[in-house]
C-alpha atoms as a PDB file:
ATOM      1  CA  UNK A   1       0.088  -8.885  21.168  1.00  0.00           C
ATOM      2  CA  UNK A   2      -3.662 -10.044  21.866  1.00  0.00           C
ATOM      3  CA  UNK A   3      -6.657  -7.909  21.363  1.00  0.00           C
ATOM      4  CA  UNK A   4     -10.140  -8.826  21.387  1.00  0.00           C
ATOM      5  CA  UNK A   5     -13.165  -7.072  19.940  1.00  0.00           C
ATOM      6  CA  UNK A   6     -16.976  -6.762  21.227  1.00  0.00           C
ATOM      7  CA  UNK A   7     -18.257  -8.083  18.351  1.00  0.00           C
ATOM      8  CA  UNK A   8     -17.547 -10.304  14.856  1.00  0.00           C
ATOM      9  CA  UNK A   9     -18.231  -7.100  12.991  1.00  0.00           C
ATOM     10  CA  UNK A  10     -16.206  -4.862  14.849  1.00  0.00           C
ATOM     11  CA  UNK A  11     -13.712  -6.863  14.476  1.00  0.00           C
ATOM     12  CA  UNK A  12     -13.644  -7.598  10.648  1.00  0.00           C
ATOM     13  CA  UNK A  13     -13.410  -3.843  11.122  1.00  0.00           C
ATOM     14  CA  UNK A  14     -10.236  -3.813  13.225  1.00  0.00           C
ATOM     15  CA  UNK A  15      -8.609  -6.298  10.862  1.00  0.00           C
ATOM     16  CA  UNK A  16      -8.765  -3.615   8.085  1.00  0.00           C
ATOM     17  CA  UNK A  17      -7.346  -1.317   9.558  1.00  0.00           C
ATOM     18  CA  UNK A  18      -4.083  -3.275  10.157  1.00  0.00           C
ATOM     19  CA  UNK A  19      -3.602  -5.832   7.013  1.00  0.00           C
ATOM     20  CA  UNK A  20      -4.338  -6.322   3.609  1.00  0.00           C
ATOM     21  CA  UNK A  21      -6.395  -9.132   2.512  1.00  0.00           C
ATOM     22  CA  UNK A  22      -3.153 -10.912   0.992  1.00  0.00           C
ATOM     23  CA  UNK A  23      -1.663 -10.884   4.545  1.00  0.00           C
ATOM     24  CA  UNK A  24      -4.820 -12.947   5.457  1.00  0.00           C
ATOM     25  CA  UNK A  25      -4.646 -17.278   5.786  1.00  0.00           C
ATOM     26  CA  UNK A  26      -7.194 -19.417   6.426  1.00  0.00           C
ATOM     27  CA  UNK A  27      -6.616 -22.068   9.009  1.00  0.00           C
ATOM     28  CA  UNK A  28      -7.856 -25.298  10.149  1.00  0.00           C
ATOM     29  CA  UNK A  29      -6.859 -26.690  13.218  1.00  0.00           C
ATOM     30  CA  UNK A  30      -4.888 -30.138  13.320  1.00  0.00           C
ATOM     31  CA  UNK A  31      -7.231 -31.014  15.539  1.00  0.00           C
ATOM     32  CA  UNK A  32     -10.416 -30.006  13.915  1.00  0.00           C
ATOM     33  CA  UNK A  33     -12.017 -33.163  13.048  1.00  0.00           C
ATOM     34  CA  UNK A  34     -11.963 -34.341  17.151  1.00  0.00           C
ATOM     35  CA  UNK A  35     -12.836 -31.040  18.579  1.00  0.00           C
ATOM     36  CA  UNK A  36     -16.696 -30.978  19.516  1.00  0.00           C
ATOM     37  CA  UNK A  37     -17.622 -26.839  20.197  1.00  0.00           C
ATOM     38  CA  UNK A  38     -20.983 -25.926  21.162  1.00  0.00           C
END
């Protein structure tokens, strides 16, 4: 399933409602490092 929100906050919002903050990771990509984004 894919959702997106309209906006950072909203989402951080969304999140909430559906996990806890233990169910949370942070990830880096493998390919972080060679990835330009801007």
């Amino acid at each position: 399933v894919i959702h997106g929100s309209d906006a950072a906050e909203t989402a951080q919002f969304e999140i909430g409602l559906w996990f806890q903050p233990s169910e949370l990771n942070d990830w880096t990509p493998s390919d972080q490092g060679w990835r330009v984004e801007g």
